[in-house]
Protein backbone atom coordinates (compact mmCIF):
# COMPACT_ATOMS: atom_id res chain seq x y z
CA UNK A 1 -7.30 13.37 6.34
CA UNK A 2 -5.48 11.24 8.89
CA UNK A 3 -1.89 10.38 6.99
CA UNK A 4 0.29 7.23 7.85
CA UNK A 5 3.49 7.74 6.55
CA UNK A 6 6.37 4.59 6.39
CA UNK A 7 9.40 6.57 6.70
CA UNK A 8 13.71 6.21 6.96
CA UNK A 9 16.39 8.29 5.81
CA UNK A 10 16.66 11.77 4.01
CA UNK A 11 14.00 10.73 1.49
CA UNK A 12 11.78 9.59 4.06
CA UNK A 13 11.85 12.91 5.80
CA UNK A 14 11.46 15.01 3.14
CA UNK A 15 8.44 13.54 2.12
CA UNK A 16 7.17 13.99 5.62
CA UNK A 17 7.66 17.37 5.39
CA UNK A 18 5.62 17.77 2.51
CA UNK A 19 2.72 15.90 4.09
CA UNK A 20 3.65 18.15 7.45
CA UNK A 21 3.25 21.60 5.05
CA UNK A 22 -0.57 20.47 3.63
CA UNK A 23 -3.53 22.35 5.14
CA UNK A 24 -5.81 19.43 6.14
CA UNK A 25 -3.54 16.59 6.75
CA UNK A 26 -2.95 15.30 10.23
CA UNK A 27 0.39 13.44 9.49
CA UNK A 28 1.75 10.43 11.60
CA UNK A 29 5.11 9.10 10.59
CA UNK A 30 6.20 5.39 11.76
CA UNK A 31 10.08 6.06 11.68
CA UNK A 32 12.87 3.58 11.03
CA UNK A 33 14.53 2.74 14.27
CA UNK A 34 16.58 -0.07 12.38
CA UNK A 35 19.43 2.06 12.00
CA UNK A 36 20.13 2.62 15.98
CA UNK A 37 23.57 2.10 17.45
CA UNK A 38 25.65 3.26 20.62
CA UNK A 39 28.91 5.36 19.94
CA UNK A 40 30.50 6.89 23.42
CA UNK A 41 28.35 5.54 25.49
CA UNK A 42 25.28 6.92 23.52
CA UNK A 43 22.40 5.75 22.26
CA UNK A 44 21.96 7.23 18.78
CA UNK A 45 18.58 7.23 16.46
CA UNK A 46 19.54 8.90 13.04
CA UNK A 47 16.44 8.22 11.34
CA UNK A 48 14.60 8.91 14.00
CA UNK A 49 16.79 12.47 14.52
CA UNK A 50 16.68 13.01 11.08
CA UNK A 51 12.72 13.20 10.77
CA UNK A 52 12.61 14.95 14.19
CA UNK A 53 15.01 17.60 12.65
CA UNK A 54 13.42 17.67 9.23
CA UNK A 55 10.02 18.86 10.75
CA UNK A 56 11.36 20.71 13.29
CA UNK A 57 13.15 23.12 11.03
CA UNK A 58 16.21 22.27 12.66
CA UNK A 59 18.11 20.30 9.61
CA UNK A 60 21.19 20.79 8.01
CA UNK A 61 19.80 21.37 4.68
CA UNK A 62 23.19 20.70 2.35
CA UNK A 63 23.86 18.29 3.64
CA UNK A 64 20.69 16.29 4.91
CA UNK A 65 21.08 15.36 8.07
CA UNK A 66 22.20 16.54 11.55
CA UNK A 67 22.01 20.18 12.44
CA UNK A 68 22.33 23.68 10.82
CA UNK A 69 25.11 25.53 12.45
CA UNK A 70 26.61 22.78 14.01
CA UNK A 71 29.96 22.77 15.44
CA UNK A 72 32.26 19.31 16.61
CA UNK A 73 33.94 20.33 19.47
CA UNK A 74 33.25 17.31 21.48
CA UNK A 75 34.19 15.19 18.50
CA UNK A 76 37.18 17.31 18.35
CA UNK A 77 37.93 16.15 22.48
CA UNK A 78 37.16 12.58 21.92
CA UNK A 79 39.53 11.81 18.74
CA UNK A 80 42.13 13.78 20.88
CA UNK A 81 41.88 11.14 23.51
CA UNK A 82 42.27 8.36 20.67
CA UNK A 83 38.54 7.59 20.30
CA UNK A 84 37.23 5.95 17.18
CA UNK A 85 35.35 9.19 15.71
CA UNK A 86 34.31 8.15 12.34
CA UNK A 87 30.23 8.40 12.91
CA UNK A 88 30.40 12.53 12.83
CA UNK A 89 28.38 13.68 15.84
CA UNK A 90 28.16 17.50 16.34
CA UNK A 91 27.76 19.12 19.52
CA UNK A 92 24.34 20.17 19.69
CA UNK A 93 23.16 16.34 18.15
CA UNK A 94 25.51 15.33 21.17
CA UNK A 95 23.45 17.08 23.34
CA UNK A 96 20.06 15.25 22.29
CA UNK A 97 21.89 11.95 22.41
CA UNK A 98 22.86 12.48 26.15
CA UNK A 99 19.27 13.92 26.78
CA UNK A 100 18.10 10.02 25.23
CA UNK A 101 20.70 7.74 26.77
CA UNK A 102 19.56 9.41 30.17
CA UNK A 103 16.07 8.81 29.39
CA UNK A 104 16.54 5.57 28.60
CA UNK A 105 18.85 5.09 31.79
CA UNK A 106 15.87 6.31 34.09
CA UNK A 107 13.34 4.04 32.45
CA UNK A 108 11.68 6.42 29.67
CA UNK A 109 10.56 4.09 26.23
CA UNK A 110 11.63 5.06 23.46
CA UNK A 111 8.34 6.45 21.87
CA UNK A 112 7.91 8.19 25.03
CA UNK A 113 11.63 10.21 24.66
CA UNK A 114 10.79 10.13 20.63
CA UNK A 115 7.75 11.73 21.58
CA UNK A 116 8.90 14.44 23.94
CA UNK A 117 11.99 15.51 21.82
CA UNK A 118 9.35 16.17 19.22
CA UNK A 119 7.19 18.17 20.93
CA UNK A 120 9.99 20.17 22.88
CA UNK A 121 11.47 21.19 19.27
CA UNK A 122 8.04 22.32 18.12
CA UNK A 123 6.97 19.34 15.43
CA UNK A 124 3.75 19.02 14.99
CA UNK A 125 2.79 16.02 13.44
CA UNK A 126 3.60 12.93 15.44
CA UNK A 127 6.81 10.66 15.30
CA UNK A 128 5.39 7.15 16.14
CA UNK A 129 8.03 4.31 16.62
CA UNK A 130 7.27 0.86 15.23
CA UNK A 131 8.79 -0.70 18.25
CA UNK A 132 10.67 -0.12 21.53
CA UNK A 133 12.97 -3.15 21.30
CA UNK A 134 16.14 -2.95 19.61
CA UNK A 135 16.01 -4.17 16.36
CA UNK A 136 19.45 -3.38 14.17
CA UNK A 137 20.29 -3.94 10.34
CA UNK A 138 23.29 -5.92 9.89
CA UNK A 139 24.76 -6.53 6.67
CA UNK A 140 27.02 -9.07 5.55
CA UNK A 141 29.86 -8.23 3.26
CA UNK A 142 32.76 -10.71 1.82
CA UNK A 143 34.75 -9.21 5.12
CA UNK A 144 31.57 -10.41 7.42
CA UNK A 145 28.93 -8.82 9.12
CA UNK A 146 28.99 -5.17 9.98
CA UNK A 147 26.38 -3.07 11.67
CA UNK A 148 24.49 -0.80 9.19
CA UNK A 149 26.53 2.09 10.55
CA UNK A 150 29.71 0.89 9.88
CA UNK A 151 28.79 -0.13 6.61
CA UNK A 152 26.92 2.85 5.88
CA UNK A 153 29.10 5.64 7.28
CA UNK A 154 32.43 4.18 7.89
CA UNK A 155 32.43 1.96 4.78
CA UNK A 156 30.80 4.05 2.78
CA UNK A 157 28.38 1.83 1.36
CA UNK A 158 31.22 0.63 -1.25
CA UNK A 159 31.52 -3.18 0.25
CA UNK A 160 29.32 -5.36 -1.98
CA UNK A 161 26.36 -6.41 0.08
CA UNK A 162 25.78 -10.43 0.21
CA UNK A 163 23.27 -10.27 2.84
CA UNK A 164 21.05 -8.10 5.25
CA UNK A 165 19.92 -9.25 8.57
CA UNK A 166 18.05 -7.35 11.24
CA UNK A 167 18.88 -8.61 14.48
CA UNK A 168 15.72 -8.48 17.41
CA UNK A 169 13.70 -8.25 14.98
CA UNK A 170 11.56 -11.33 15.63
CA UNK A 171 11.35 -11.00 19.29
CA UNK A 172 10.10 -7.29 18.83
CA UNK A 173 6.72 -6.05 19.50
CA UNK A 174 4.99 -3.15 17.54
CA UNK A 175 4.31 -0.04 19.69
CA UNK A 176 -0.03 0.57 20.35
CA UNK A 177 0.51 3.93 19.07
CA UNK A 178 1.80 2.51 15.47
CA UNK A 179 -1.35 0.25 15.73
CA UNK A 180 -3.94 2.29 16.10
CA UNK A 181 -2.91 5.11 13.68
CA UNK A 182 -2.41 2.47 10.99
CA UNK A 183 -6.04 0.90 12.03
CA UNK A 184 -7.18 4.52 11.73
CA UNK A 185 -5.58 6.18 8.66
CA UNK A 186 -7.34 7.07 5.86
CA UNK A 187 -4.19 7.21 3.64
CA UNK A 188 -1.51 5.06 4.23
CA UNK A 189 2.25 5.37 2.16
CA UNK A 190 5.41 4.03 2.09
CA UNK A 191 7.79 6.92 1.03
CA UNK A 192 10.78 7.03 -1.03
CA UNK A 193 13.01 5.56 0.90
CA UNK A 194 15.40 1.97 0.55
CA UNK A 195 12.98 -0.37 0.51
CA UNK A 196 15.50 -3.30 2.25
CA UNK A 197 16.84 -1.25 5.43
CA UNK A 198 14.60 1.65 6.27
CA UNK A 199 11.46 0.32 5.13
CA UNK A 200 11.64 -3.23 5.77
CA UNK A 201 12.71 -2.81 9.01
CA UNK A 202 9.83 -1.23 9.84
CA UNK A 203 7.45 -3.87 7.57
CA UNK A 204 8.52 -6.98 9.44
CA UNK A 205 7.95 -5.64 13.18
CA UNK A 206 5.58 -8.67 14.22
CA UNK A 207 2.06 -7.19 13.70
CA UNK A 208 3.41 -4.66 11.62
CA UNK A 209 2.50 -6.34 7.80
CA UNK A 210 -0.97 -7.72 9.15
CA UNK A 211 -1.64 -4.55 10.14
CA UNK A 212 -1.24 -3.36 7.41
CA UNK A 213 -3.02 -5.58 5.45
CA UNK A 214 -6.16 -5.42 7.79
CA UNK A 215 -6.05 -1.49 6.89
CA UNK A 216 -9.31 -0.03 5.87
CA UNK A 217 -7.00 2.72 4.14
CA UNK A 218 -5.55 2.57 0.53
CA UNK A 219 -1.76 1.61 0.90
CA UNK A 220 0.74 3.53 -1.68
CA UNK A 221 4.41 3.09 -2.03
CA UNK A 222 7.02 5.93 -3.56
CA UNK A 223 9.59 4.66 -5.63
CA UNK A 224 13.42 6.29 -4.29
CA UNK A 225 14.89 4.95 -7.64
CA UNK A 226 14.18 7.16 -10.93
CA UNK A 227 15.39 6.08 -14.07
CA UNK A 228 16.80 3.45 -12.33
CA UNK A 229 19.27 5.59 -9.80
CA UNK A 230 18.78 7.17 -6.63
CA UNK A 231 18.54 10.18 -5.29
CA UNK A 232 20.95 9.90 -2.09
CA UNK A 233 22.16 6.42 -0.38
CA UNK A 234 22.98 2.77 -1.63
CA UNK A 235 19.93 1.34 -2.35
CA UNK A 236 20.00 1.04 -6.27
CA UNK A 237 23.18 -1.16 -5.49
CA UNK A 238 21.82 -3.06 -2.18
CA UNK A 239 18.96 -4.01 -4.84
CA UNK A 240 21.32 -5.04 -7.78
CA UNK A 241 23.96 -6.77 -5.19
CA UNK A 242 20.49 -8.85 -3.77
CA UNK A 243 19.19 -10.05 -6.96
CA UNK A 244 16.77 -7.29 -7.18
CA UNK A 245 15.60 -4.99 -10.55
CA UNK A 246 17.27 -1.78 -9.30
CA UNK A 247 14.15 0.65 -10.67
CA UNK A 248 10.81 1.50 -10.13
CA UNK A 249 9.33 -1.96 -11.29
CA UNK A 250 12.11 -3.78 -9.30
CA UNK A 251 10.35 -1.60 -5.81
CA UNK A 252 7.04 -2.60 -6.88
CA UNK A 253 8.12 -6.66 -7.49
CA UNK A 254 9.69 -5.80 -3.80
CA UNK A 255 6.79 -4.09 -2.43
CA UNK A 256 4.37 -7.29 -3.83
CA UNK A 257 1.79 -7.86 -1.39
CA UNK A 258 2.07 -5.07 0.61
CA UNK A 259 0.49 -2.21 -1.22
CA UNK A 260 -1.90 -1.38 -3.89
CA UNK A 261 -0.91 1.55 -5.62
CA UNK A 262 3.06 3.05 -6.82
CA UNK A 263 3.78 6.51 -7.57
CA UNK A 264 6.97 6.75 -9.86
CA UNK A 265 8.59 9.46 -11.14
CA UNK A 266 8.24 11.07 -14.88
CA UNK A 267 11.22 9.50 -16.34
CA UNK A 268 9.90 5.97 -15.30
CA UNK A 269 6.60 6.43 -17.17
CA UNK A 270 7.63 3.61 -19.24
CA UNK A 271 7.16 1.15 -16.89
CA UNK A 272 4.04 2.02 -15.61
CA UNK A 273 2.03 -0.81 -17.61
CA UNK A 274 4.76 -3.79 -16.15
CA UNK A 275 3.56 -1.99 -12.55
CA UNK A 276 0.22 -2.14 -13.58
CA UNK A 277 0.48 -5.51 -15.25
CA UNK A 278 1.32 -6.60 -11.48
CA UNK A 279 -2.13 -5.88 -10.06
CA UNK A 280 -0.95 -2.66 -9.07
CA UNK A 281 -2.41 0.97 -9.81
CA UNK A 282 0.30 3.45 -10.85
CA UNK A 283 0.38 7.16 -10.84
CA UNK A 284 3.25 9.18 -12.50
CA UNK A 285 4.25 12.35 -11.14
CA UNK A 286 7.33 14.84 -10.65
CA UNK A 287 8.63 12.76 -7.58
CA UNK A 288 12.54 14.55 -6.83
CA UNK A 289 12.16 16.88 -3.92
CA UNK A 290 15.09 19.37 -3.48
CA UNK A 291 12.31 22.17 -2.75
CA UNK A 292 9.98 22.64 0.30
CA UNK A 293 7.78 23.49 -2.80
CA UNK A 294 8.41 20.19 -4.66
CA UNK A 295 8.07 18.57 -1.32
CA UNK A 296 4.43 19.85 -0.73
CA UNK A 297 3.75 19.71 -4.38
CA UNK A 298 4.31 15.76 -4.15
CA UNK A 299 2.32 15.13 -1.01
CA UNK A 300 -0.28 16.88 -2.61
CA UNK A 301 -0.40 15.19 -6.34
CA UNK A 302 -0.62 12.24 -4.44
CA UNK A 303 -3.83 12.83 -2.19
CA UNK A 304 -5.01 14.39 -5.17
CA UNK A 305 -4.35 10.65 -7.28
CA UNK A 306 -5.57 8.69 -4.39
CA UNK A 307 -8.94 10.75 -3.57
């Protein structure tokens, strides 16, 4: 079964990795690219990284993201020097950052250096990028406008959010690669991840929605909020701050349009009939993932619902 996965941050990885762990599956995951930004000089792709690491075996597991057994030496060097060192870098994510920015210097795309990196570190399904322009979430505060980053990591998500932008975004052109496997998946699903900046992002890539909607596969969509709170990151209050019902049926009011099917957890079976009122089927199943176990288990109830 040929897998499209819609995929940002840690929850979009770790539901890769439980489509990556079933026998059968040939998984492609169109990454979130959204989030980019230069620091030193470098051109850094956490979501991107983060799924890269995730499948590679290769991620920090308490805390998400970056690598196991990491050490910040360099960042160490660079705050000595008076350096603004608030997005934390380790060494060896320093050294994949160089390996990009050097890439990118000698005329490599994106998907190609995407591509490469994932292969070197042994991944094997494929990371596809929705574009190789630079598209970046921006997000407007009562402050201004800060990049996601800052908001994200230096701010630590605690500014109210008035607004989200994503700058490029309209001049961008979706990658072939991110075409065809969408034209040629049998399963297509957005997974549990915010629904405004690492799945949007990746949604409004010119060609991107009509793709999907041209699709001859079915087109599902994980909620990342149970019982109305999520797992890891801001988006139960980017929803609230927007407007937005911050639970399940709030992400499938959000999702309207663009898929036919929501899998919610357990403790959101209540809602299922206002999903389903919304011309929307609606399967309920055990949807936290802190186990490679629960991971797989996931991936698999949801084939299972779907076939």
């Amino acid at each position: 079964m040929k897998v499209v996965l819609l995929a940002g941050g840690v929850g979009g990885a770790k539901m890769a990795e439980g489509f990556d762990g079933l026998e059968g599956v040939e998984l492609s995951v169109i990454g979130n690219i959204a989030d980019d930004a230069e620091f030193h000089g470098l051109w850094v792709s956490p979501d991107i990284d983060t799924l890269t690491y995730s499948l590679a075996g290769r991620i920090d597991r308490a805390q998400g993201w970056g690598v196991a057994d990491e050490s910040h030496r360099a960042l160490g060097v660079l705050k000595e020097l008076g350096a603004d060192t608030w997005m934390t870098l380790g060494d060896r994510d320093f050294g994949l950052h160089i390996y990009r920015s050097h890439a990118l210097a000698q005329g490599q795309s994106r998907s190609e250096i995407a591509a490469h990196v994932a292969k070197t570190f042994g991944v094997k399904s494929r990371i596809l990028l929705p574009t190789d322009d630079v598209v970046q979430t921006r997000v407007r505060v009562a402050a201004g406008w800060l990049s996601f980053q800052e908001y994200f990591v230096r701010e630590q998500c605690k500014p109210e959010v008035l607004e989200l932008d994503y700058a490029g975004i309209a001049a961008a052109k979706p990658t072939y690669a991110a075409l065809e496997a969408i034209a040629a998946a049998d399963f297509i699903v957005l997974a549990p991840s915010n629904p405004l900046v690492s799945i949007t992002p990746i949604l409004e890539v010119p060609g991107l929605r009509a793709a999907l909607g041209a699709a001859r596969a079915p087109v599902w969509a994980v909620s990342p909020l149970i019982a109305g709170k999520v797992v890891k990151g801001p988006a139960d209050r980017m929803m609230k701050a927007l407007g937005l019902r911050p639970d399940a049926l709030g992400v499938a009011q959000y999702y309207a349009g663009a898929v036919d099917h929501m899998v919610i957890d357990t403790l959101d079976e209540g809602l299922r009939a206002e999903i389903m009122a919304l011309g929307k089927g609606c399967t309920v199943l055990p949807t936290l993932m802190t186990e490679r176990a629960e991971k797989e288990a996931l991936a698999a109830g949801i084939i299972e619902a779907m076939v």
